[in-house]
N, C-alpha and C. Protein backbone atom coordinates (compact mmCIF):
# COMPACT_ATOMS: atom_id res chain seq x y z
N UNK A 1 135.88 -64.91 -107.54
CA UNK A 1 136.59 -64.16 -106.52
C UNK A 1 137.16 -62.89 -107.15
N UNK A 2 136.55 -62.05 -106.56
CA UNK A 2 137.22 -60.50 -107.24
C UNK A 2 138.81 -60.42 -106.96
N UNK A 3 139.73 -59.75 -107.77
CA UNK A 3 141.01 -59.23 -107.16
C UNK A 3 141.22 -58.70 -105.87
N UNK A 4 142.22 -58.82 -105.25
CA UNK A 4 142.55 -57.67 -104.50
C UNK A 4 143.12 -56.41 -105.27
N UNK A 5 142.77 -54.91 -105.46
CA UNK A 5 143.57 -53.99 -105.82
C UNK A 5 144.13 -53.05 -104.85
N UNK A 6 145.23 -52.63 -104.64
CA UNK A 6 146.26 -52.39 -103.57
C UNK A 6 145.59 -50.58 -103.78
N UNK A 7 145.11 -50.40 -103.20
CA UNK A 7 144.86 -48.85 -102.62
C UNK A 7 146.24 -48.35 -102.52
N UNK A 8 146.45 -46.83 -102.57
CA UNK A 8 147.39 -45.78 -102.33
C UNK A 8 146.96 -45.61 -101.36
N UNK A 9 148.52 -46.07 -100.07
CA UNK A 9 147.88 -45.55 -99.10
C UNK A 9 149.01 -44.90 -98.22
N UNK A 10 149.93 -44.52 -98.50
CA UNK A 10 151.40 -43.78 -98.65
C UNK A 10 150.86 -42.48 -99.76
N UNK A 11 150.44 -41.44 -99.29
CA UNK A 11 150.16 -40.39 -99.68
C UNK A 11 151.18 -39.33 -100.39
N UNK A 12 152.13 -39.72 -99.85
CA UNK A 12 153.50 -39.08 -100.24
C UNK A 12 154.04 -39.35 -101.75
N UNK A 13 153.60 -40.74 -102.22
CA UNK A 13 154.20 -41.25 -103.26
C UNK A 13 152.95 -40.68 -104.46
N UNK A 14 152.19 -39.83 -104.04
CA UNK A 14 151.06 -39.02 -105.10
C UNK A 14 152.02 -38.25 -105.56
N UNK A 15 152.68 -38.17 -107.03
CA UNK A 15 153.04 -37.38 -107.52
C UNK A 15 152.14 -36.86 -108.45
N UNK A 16 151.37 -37.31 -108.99
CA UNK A 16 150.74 -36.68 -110.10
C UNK A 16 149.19 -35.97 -110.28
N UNK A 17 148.34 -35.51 -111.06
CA UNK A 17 146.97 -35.54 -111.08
C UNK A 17 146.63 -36.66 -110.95
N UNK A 18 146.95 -37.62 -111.57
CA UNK A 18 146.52 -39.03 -112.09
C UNK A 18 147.03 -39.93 -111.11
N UNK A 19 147.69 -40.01 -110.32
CA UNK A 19 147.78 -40.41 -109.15
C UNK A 19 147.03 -39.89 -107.63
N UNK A 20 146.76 -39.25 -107.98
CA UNK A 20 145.77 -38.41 -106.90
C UNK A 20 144.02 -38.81 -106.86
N UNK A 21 143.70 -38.74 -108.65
CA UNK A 21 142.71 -39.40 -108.89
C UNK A 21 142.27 -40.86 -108.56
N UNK A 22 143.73 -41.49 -108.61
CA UNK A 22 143.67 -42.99 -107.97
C UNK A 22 143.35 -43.51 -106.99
N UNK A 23 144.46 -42.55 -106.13
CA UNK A 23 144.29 -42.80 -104.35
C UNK A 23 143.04 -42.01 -103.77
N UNK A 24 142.17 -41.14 -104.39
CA UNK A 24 141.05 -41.04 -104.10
C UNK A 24 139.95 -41.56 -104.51
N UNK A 25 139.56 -42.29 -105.62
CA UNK A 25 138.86 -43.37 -106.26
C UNK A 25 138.68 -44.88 -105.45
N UNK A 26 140.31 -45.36 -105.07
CA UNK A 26 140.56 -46.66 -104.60
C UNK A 26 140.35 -46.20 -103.10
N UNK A 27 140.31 -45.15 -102.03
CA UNK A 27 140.35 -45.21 -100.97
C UNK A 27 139.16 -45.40 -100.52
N UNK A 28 139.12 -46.69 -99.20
CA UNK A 28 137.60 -46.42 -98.20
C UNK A 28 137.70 -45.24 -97.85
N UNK A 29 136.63 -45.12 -96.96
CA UNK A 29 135.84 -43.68 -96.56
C UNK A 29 137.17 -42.97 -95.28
N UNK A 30 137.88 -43.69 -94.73
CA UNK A 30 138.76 -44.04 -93.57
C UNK A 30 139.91 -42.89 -94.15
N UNK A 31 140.19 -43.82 -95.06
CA UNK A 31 141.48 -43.00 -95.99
C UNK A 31 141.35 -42.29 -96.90
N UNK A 32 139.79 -42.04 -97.40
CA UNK A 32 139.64 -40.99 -97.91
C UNK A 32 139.76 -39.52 -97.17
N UNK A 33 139.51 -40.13 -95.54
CA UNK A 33 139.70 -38.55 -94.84
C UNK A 33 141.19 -38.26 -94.89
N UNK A 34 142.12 -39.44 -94.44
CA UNK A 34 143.61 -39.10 -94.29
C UNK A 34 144.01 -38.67 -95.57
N UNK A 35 143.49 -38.92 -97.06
CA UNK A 35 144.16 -38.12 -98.30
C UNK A 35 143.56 -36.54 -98.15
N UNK A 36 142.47 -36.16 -97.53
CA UNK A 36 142.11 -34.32 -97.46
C UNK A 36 143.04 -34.40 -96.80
N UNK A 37 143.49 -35.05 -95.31
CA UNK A 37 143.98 -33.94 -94.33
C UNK A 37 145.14 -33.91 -95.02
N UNK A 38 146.36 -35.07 -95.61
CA UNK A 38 147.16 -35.10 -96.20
C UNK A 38 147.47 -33.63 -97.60
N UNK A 39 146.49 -33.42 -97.91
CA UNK A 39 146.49 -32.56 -98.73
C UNK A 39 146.68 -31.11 -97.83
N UNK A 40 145.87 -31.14 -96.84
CA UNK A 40 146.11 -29.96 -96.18
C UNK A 40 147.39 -30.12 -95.62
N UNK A 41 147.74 -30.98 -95.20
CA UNK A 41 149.02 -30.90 -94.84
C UNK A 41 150.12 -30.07 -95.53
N UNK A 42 150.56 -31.00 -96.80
CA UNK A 42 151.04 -30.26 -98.35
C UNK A 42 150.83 -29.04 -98.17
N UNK A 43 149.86 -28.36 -97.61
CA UNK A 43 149.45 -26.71 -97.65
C UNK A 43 150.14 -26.40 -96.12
N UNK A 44 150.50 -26.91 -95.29
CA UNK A 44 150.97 -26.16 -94.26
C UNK A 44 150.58 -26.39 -92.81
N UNK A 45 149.32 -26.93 -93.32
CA UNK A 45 148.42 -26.96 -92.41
C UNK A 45 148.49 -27.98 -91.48
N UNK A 46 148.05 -27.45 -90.08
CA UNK A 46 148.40 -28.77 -89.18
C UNK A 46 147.07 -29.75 -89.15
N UNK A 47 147.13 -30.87 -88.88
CA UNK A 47 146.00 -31.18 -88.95
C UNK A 47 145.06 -32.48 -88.15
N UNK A 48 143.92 -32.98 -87.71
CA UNK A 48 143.30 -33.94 -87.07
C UNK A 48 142.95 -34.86 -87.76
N UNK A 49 142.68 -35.85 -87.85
CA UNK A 49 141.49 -36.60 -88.59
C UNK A 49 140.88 -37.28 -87.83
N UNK A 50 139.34 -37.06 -88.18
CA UNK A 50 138.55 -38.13 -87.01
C UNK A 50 138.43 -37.94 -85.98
N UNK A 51 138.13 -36.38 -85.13
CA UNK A 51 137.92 -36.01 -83.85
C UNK A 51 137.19 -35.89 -83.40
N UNK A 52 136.83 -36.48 -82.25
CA UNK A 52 135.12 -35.98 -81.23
C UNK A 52 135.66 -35.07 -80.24
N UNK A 53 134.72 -34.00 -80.19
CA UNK A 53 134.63 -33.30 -79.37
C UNK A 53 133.53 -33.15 -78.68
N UNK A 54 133.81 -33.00 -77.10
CA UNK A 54 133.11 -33.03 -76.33
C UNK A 54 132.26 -31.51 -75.56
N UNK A 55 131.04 -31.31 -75.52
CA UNK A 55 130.68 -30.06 -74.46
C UNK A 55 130.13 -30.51 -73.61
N UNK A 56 129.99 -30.71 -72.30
CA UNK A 56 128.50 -31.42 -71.45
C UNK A 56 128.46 -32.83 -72.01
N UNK A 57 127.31 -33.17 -72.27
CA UNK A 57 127.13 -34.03 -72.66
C UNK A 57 127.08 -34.48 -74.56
N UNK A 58 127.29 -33.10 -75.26
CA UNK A 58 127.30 -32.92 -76.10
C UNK A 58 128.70 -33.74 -76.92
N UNK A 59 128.53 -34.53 -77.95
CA UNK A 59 129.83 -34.36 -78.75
C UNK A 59 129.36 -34.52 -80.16
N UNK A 60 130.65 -34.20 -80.92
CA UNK A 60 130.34 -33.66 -82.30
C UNK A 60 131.75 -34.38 -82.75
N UNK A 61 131.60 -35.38 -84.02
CA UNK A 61 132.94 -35.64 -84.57
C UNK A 61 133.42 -34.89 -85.86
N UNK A 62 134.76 -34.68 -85.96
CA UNK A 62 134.93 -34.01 -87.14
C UNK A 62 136.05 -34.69 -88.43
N UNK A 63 135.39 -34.72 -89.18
CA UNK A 63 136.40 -35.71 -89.88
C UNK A 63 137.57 -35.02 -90.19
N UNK A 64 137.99 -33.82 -90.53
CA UNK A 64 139.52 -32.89 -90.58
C UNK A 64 139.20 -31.35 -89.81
N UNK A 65 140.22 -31.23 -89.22
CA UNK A 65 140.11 -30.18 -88.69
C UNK A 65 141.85 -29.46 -89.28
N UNK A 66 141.56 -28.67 -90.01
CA UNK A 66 143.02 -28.18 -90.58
C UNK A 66 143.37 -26.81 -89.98
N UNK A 67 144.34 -26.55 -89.47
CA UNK A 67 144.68 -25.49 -88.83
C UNK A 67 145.99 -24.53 -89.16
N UNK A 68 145.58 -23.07 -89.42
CA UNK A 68 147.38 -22.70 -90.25
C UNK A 68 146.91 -21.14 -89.49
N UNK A 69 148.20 -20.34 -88.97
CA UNK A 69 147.99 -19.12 -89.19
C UNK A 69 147.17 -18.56 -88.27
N UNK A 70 146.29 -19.25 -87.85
CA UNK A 70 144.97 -18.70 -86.52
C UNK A 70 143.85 -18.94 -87.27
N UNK A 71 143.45 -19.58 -88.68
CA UNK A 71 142.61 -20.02 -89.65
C UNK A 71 142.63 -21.54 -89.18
N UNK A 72 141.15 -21.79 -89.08
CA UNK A 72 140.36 -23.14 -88.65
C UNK A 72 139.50 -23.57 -89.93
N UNK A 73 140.01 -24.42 -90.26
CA UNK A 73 139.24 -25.04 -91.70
C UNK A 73 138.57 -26.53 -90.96
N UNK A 74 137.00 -26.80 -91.17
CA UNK A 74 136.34 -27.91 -89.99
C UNK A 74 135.49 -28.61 -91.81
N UNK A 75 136.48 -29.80 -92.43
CA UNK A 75 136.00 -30.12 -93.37
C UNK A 75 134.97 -31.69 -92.84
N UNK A 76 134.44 -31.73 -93.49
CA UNK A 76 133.11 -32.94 -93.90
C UNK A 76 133.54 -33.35 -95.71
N UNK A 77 134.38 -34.91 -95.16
CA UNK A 77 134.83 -35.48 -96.19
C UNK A 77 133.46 -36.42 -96.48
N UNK A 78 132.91 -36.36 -97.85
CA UNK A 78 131.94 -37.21 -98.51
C UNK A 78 132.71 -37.87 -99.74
N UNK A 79 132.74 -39.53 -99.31
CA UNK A 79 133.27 -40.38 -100.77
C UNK A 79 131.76 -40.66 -101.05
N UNK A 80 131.06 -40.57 -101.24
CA UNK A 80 129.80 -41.46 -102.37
C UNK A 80 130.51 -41.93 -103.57
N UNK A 81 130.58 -43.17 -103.75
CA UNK A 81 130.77 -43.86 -104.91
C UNK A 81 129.20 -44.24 -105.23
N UNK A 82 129.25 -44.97 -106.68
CA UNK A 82 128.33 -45.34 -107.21
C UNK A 82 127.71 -44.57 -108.16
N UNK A 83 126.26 -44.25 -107.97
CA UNK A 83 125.65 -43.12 -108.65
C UNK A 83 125.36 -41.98 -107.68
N UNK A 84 125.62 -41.24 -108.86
CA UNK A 84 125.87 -39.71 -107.55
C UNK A 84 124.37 -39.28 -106.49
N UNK A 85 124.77 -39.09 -105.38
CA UNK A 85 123.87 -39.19 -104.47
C UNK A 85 122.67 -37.81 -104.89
N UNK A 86 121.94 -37.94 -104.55
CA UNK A 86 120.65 -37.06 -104.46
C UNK A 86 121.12 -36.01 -103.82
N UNK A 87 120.77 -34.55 -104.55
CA UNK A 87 121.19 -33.27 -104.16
C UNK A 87 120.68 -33.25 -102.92
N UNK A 88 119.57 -33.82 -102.60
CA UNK A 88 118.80 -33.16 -100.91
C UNK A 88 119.80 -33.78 -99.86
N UNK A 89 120.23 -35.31 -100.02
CA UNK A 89 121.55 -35.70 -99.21
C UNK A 89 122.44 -34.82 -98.82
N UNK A 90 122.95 -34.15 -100.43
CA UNK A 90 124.17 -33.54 -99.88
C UNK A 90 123.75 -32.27 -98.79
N UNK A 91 122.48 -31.27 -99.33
CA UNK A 91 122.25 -30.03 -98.73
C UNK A 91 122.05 -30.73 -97.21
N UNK A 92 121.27 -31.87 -97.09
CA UNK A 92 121.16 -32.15 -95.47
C UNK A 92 122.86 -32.48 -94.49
N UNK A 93 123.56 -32.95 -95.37
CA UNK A 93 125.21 -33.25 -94.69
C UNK A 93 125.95 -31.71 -94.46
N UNK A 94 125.23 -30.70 -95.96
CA UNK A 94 126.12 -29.35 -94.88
C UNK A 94 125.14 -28.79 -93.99
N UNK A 95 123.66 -29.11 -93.80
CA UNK A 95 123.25 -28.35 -92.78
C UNK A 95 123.84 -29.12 -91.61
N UNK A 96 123.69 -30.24 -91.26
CA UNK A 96 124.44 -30.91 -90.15
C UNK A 96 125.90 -30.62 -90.19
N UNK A 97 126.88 -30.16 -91.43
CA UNK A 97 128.12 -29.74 -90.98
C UNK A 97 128.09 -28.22 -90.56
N UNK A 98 127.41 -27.53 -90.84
CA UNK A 98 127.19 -26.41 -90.21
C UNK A 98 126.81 -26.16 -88.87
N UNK A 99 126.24 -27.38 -88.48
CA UNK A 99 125.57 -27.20 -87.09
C UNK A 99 127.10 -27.85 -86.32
N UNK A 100 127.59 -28.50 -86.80
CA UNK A 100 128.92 -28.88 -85.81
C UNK A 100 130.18 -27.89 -86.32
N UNK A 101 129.97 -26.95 -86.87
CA UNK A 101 130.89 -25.41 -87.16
C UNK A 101 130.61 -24.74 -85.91
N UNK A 102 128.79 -24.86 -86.18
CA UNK A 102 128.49 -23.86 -84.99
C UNK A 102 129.24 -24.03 -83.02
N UNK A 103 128.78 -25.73 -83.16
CA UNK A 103 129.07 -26.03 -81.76
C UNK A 103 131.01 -26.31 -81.44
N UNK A 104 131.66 -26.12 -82.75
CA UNK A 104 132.73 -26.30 -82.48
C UNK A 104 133.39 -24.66 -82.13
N UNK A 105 132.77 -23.61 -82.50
CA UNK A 105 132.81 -22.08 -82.27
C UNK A 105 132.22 -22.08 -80.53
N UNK A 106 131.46 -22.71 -79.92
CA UNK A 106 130.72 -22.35 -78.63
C UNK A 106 131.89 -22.85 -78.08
N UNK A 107 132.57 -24.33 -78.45
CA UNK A 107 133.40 -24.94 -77.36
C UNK A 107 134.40 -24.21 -77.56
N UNK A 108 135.22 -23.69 -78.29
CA UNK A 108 136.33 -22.97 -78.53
C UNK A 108 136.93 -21.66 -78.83
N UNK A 109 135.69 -20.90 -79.09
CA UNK A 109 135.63 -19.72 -79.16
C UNK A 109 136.41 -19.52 -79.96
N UNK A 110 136.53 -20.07 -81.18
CA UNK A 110 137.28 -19.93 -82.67
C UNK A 110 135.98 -19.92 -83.90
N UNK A 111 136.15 -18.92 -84.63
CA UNK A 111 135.63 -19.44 -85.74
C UNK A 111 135.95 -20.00 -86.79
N UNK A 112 135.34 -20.81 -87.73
CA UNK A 112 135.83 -21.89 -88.28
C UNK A 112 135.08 -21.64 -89.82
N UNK A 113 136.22 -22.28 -91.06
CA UNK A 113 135.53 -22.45 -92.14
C UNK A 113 134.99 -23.77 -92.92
N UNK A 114 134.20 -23.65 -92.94
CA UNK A 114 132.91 -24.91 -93.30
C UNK A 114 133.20 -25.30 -94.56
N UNK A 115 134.01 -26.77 -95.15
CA UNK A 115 134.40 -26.86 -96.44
C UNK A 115 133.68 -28.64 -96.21
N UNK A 116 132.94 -28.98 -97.29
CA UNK A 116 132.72 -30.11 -97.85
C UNK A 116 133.55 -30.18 -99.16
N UNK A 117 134.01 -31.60 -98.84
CA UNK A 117 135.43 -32.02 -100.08
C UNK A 117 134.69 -33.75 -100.61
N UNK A 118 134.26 -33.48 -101.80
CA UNK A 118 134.02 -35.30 -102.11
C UNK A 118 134.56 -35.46 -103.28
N UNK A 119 134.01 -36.61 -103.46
CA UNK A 119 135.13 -37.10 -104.30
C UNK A 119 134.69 -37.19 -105.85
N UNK A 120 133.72 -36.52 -106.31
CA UNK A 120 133.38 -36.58 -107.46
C UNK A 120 132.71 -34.29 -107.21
N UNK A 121 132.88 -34.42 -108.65
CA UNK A 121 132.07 -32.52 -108.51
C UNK A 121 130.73 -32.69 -108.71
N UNK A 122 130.19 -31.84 -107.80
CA UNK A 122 128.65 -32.32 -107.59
C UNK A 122 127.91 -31.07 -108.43
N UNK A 123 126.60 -30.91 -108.50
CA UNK A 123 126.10 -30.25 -109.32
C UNK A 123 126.08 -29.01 -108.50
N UNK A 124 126.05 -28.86 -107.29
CA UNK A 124 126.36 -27.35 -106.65
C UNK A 124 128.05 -26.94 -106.16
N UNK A 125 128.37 -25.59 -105.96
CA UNK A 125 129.71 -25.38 -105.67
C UNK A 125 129.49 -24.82 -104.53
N UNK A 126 128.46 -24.59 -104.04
CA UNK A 126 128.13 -23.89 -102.15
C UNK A 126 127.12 -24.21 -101.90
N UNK A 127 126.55 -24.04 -101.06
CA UNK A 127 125.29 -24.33 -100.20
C UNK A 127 125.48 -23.65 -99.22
N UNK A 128 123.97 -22.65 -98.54
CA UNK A 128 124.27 -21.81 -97.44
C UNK A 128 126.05 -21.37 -97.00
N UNK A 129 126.63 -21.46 -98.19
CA UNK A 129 127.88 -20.32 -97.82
C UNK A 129 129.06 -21.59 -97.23
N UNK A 130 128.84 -22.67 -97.66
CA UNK A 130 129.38 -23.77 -97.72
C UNK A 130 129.91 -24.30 -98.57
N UNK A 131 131.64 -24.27 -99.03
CA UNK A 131 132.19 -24.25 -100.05
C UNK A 131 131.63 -26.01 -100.83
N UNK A 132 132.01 -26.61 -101.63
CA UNK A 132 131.56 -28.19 -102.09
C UNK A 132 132.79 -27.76 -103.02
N UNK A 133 134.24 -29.45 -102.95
CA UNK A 133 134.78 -28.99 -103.68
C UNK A 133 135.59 -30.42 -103.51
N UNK A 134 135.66 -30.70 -104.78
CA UNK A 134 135.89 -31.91 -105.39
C UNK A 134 137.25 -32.34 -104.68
N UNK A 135 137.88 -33.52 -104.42
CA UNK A 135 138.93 -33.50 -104.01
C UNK A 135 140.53 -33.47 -105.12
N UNK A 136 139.34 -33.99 -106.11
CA UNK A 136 140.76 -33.39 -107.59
C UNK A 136 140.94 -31.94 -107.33
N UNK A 137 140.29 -30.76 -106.88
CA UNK A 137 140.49 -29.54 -106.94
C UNK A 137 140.70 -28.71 -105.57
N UNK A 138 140.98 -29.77 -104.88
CA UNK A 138 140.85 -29.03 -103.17
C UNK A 138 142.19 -28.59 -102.89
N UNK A 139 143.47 -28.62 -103.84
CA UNK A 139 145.00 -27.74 -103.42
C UNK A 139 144.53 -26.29 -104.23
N UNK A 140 143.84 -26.45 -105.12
CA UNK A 140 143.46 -25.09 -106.12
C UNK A 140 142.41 -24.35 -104.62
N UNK A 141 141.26 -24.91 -104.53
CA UNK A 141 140.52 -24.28 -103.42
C UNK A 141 141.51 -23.30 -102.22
N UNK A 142 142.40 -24.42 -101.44
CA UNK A 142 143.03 -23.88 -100.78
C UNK A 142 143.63 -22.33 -101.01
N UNK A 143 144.76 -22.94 -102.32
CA UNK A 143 145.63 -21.84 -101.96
C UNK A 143 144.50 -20.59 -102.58
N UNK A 144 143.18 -20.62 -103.61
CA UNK A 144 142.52 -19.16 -103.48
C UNK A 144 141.99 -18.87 -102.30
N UNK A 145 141.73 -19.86 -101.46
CA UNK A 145 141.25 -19.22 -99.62
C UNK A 145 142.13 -18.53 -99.07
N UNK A 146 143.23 -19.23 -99.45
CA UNK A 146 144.35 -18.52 -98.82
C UNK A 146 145.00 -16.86 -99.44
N UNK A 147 144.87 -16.71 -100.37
CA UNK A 147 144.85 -15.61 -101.29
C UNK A 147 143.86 -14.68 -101.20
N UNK A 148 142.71 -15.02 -100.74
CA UNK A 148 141.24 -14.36 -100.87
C UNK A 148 140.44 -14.34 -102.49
N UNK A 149 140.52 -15.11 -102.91
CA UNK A 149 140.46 -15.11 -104.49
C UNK A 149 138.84 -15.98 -104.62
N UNK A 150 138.55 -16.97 -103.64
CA UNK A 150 137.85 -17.83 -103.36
C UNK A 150 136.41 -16.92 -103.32
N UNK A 151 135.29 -17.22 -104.08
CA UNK A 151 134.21 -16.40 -103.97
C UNK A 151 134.16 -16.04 -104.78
């Protein structure tokens, strides 16, 4: 019988790198989204987790939708544990997060920035103009988006 090991799941009590690394390591896929939005939070940002949106018959879910300022950040949280997934995986998850950027711009007439956040650093840092950015490094990401430094 394996242990139980108690996940971080009180986000607040992350004080450290090394606590951050934890509660994103030990979290399911569930609470791996609530530690991004949580992080965006920390930044200001208001935020969703886990939203469908509807057009027609159309809907599109979004795992964070972070919002600050009149800036729409529409992230696609990837935990892959194990062995790191096959680069063509990841490029196919931002063309499909791109395509729900797109339809979340038709329903709302906002444009939006397209960030994939996982949980390990993958061998690319963009794809079609699609940031990829580890979740150890996603308060650094932020505040250079926020700066314009990013790029």
């Amino acid at each position: 019988m394996r242990a139980q090991i108690k996940e971080i799941c009180d986000f607040s009590q992350i004080k450290s790198l090394s606590d951050l690394e934890r509660a994103s390591t030990e979290a399911i896929w569930q609470n791996f989204e609530r530690l991004v939005g949580h992080i965006f939070e920390q930044n200001d940002f208001s935020v969703e987790i886990n939203i469908v949106r509807t057009l027609q018959r159309e809907r599109r879910q979004y795992d964070v939708i972070a919002c600050r300022a009149g800036r729409t950040v529409l992230v696609e949280c990837k935990r892959w544990s194990g062995h790191r997934p096959r680069l063509s995986a990841l490029k196919r998850a931002i063309e499909q997060h791109k395509e729900r950027c797109a339809f979340y711009q038709t329903l709302t007439g906002r444009e939006a920035v397209a960030v994939v956040v996982t949980l390990i650093e993958e061998e690319i840092k963009t794809y079609e103009g699609v940031p990829v950015v580890p979740v150890l490094k996603l308060n650094s990401f932020i505040a250079e988006m926020e700066n314009g430094t990013y790029g």
